[in-house]
Protein backbone atom coordinates (compact mmCIF):
# COMPACT_ATOMS: atom_id res chain seq x y z
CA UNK A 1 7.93 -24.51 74.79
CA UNK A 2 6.72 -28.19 76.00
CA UNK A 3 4.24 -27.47 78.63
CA UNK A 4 3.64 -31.40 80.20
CA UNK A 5 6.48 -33.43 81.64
CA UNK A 6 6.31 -35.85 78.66
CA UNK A 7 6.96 -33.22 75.94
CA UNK A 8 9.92 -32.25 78.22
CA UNK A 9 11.34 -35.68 78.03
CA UNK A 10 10.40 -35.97 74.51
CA UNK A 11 12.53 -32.51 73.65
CA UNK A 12 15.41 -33.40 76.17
CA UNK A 13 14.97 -37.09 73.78
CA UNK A 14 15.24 -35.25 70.27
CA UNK A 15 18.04 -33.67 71.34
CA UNK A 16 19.82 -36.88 71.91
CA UNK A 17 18.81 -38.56 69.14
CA UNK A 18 19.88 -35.84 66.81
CA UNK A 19 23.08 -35.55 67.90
CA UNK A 20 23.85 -39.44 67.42
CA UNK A 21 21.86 -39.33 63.80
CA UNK A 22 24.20 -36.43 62.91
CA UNK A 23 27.31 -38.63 63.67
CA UNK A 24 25.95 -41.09 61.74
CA UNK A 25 25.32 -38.83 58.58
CA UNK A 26 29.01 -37.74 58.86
CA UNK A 27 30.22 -40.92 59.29
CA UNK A 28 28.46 -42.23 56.08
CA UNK A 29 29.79 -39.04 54.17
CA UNK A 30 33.16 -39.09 55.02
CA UNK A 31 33.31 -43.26 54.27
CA UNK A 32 31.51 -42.20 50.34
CA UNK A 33 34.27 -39.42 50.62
CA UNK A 34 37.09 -41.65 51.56
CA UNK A 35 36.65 -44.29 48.62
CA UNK A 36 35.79 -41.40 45.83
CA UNK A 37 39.31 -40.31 46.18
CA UNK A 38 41.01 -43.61 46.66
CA UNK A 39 39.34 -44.66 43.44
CA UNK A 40 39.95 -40.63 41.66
CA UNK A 41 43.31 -40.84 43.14
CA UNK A 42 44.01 -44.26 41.13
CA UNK A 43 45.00 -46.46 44.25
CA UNK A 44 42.90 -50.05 43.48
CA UNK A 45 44.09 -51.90 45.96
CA UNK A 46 43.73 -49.51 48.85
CA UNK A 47 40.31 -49.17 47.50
CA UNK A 48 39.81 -52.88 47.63
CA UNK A 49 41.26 -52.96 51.21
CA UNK A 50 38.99 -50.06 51.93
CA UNK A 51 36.27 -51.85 50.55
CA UNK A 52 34.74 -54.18 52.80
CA UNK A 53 34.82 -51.22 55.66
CA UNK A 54 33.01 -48.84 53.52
CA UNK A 55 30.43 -51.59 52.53
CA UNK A 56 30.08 -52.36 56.88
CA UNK A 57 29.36 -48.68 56.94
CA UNK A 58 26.90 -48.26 54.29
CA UNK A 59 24.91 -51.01 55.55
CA UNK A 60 24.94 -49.85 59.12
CA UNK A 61 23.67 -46.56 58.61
CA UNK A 62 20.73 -48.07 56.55
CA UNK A 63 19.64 -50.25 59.46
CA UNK A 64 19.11 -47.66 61.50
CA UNK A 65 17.38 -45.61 58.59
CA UNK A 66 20.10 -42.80 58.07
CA UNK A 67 19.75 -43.46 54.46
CA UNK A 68 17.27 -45.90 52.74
CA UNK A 69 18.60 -49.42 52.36
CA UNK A 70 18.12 -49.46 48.32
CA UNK A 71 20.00 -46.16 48.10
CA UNK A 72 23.11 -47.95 50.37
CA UNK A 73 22.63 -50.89 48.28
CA UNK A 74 23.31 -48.71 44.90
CA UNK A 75 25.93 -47.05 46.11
CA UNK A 76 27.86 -50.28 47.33
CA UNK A 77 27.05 -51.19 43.66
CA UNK A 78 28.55 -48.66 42.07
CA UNK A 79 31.86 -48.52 44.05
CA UNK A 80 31.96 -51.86 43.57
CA UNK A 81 31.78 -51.65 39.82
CA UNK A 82 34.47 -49.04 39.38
CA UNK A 83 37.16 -51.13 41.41
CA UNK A 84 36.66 -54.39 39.19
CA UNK A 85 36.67 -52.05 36.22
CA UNK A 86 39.13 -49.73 36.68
């Protein structure tokens, strides 16, 4: 239990924060989610389309440190290597 005002704020704070960094988390899961299946699925150019979107998201949720920027970076990479490949 926070015993000063401060540590009050700073649980009330937490609480807050945690809620928005879990949106975040699902957001950036269900985006990596999203483009596995358009690309499993076979569909290029709704993976292309898709693209850009899923790149925006990536990068977001490594600016505000979600997920490291090198691992969004890799990722981006990756996806982007399968759709000029496949």
């Amino acid at each position: 239990m926070p015993n000063t005002k401060s540590a009050i704020r700073r649980v009330r704070r937490v609480k807050k924060q945690t809620r928005v960094n879990r949106i975040r988390k699902s957001k950036y899961k269900n985006a990596v989610k999203q483009m596995d299946i358009l690309l499993k699925t076979k569909e290029k150019d709704k993976a292309k389309k898709y693209f850009s979107e899923f790149q925006s998201i990536l990068m977001q949720v490594a600016k505000t440190g979600i997920i490291n920027k090198n691992t969004a970076s890799r990722k981006i990479s990756k996806i982007s290597k399968r759709i000029s490949t496949k």
